[in-house]
C-alpha atoms as a PDB file:
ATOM      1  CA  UNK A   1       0.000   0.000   0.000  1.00  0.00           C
ATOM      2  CA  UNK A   2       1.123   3.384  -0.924  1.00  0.00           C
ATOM      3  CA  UNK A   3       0.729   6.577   0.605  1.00  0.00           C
ATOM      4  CA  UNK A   4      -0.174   9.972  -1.161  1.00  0.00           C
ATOM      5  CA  UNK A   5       3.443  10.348  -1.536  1.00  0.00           C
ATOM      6  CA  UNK A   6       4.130   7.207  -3.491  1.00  0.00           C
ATOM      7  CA  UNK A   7       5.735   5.984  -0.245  1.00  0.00           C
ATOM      8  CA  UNK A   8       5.096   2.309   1.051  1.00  0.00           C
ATOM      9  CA  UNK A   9       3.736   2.317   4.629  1.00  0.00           C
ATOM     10  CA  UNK A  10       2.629  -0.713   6.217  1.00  0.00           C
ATOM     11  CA  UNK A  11      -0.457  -1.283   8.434  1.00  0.00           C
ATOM     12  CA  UNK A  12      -0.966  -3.534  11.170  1.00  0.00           C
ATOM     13  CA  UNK A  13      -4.261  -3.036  13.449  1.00  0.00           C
ATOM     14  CA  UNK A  14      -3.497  -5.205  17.061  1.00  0.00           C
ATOM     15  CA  UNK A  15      -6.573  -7.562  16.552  1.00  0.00           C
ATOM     16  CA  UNK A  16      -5.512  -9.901  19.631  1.00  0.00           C
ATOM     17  CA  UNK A  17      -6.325  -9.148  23.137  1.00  0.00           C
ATOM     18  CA  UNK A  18      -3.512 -10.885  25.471  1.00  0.00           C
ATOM     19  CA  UNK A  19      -4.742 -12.052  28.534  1.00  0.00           C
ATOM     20  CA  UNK A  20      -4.733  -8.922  31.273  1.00  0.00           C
ATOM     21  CA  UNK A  21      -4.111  -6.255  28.347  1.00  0.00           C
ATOM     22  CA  UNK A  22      -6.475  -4.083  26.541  1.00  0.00           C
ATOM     23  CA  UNK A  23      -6.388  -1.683  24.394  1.00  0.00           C
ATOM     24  CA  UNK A  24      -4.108   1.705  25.098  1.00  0.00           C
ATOM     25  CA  UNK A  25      -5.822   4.352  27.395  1.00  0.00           C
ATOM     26  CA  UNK A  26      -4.090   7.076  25.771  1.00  0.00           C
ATOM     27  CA  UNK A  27      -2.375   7.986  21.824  1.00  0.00           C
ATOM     28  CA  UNK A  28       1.249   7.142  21.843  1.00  0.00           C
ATOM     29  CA  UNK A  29       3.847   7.553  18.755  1.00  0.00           C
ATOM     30  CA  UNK A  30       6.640   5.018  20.026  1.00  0.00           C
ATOM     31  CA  UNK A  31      10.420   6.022  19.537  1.00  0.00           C
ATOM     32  CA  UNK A  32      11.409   4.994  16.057  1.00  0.00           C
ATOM     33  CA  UNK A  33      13.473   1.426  15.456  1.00  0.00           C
ATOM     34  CA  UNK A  34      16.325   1.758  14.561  1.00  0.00           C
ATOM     35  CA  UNK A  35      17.748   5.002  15.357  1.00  0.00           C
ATOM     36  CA  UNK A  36      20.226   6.375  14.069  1.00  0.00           C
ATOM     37  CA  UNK A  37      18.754   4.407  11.218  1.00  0.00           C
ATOM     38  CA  UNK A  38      20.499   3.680   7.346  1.00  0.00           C
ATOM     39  CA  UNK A  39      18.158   3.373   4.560  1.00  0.00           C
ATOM     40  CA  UNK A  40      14.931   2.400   6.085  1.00  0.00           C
ATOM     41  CA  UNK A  41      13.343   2.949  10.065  1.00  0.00           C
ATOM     42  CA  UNK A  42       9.929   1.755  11.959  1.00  0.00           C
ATOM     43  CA  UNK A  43       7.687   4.048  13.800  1.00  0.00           C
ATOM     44  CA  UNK A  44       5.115   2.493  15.334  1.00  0.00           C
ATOM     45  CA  UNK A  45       2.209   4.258  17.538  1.00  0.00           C
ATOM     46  CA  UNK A  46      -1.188   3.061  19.213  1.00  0.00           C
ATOM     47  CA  UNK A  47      -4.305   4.894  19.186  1.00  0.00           C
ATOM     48  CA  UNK A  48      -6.826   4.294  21.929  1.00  0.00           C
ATOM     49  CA  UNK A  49      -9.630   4.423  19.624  1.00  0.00           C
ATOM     50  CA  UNK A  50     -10.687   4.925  16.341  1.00  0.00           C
ATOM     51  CA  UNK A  51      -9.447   8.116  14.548  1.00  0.00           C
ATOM     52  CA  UNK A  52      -8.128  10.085  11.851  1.00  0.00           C
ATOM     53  CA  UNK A  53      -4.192  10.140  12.002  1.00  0.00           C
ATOM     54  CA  UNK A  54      -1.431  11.932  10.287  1.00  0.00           C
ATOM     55  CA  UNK A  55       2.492  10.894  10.232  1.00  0.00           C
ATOM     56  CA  UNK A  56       4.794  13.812   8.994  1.00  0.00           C
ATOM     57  CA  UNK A  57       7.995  13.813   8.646  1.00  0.00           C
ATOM     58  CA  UNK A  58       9.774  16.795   8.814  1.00  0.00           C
ATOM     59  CA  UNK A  59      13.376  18.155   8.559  1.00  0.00           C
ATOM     60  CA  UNK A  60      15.459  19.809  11.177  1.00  0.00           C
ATOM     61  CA  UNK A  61      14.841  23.141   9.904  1.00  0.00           C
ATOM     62  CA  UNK A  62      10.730  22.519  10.355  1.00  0.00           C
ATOM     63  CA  UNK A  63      10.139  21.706   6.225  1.00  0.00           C
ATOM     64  CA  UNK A  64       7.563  19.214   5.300  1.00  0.00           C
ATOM     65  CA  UNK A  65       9.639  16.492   3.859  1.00  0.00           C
ATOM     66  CA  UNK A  66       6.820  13.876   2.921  1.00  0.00           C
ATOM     67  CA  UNK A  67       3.497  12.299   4.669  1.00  0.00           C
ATOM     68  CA  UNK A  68       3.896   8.819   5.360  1.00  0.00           C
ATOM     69  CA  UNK A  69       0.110   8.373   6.645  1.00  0.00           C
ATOM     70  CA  UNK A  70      -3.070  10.441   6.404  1.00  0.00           C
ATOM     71  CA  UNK A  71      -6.105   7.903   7.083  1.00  0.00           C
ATOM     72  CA  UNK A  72      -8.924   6.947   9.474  1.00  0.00           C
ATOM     73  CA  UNK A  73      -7.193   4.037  11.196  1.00  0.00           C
ATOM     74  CA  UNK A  74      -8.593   1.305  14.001  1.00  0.00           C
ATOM     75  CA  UNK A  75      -7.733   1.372  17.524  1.00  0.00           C
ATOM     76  CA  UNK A  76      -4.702  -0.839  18.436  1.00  0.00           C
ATOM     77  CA  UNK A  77      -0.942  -0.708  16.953  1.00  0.00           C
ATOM     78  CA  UNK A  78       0.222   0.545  14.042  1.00  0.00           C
ATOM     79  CA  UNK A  79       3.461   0.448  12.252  1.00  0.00           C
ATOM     80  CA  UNK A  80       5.235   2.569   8.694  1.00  0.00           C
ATOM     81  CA  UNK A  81       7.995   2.385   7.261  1.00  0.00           C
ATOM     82  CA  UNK A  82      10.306   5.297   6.112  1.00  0.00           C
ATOM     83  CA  UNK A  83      13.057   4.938   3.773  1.00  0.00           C
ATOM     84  CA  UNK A  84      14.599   8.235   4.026  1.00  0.00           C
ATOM     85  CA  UNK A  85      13.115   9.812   1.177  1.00  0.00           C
ATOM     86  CA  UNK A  86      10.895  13.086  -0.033  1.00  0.00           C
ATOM     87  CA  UNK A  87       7.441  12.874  -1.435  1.00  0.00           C
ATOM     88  CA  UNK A  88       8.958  12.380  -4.978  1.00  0.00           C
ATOM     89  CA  UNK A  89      11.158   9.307  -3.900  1.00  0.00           C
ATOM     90  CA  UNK A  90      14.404  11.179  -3.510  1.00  0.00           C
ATOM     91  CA  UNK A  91      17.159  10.659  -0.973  1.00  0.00           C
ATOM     92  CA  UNK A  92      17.201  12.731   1.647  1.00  0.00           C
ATOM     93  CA  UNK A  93      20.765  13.814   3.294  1.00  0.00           C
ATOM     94  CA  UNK A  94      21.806  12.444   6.361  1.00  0.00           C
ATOM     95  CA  UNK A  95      20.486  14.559   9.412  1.00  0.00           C
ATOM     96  CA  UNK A  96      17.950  15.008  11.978  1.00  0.00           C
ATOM     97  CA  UNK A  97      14.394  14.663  11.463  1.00  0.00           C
ATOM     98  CA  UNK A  98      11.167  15.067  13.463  1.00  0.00           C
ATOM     99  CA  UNK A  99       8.449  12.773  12.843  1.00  0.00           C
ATOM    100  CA  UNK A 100       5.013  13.852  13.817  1.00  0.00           C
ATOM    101  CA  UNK A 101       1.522  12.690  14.287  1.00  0.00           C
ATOM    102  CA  UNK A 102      -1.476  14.057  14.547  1.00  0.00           C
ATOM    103  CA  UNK A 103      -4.819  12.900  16.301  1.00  0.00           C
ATOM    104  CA  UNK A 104      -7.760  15.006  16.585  1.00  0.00           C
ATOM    105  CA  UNK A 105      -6.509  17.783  18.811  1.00  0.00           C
ATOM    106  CA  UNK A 106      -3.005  15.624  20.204  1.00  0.00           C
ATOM    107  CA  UNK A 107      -0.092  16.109  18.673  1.00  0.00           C
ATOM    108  CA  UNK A 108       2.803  14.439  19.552  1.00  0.00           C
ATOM    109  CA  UNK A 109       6.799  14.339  17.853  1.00  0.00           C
ATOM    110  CA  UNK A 110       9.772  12.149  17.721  1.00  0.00           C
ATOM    111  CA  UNK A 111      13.279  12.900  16.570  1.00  0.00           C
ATOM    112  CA  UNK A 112      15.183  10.387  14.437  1.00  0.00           C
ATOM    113  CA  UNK A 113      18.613  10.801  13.070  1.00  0.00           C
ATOM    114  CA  UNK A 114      18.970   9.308   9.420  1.00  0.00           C
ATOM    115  CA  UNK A 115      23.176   8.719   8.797  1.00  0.00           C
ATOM    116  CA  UNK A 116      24.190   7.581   5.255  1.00  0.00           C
END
């Protein structure tokens, strides 16, 4: 699946309850994985309930680089990819970058470090 961007994300909704777990209480993008990353990083973030979310990723002078997600999503886990490239596919320098997503009115930011 692609993104507006032409970028690959991948989607995976938590659809199993383990045993004295529920779903999270509260929005939460995770730390990306790896990081400092080379060529390609994970974020992964829950969402207590069903909503609209947006992933940006910016650079560290506060551009819009591209938009890895901008969908209605489930509650549960979610994880996309980035490959450390603009909206048009091109490689980006090595650097610091903010990823940031968006939830109703919560808005919440990571910083990653991308090293060629």
């Amino acid at each position: 699946m692609l993104n507006d961007d032409g970028i690959p994300i991948e989607h995976e909704p938590s659809t199993a309850v383990v045993e004295g777990s529920a779903l999270p209480n509260a929005s939460h993008l995770r730390q990306n994985f790896p990081n400092p990353f080379n060529g390609e990083t994970v974020l992964a973030f829950s969402l207590a309930e069903p909503t609209h979310a947006e992933l940006i990723v910016y650079n560290a002078a506060g551009q819009r680089v591209c938009t890895l997600l901008r969908k209605s999503l489930a509650a549960g886990l979610h994880r996309v990819s980035w490959n450390a490239t603009d909206g048009r596919g091109r490689k980006r320098a090595s650097g610091r970058y903010i990823a940031s997503m968006e939830t109703g009115d919560d808005r919440q930011a990571i910083g990653m470090v991308f090293v060629e």
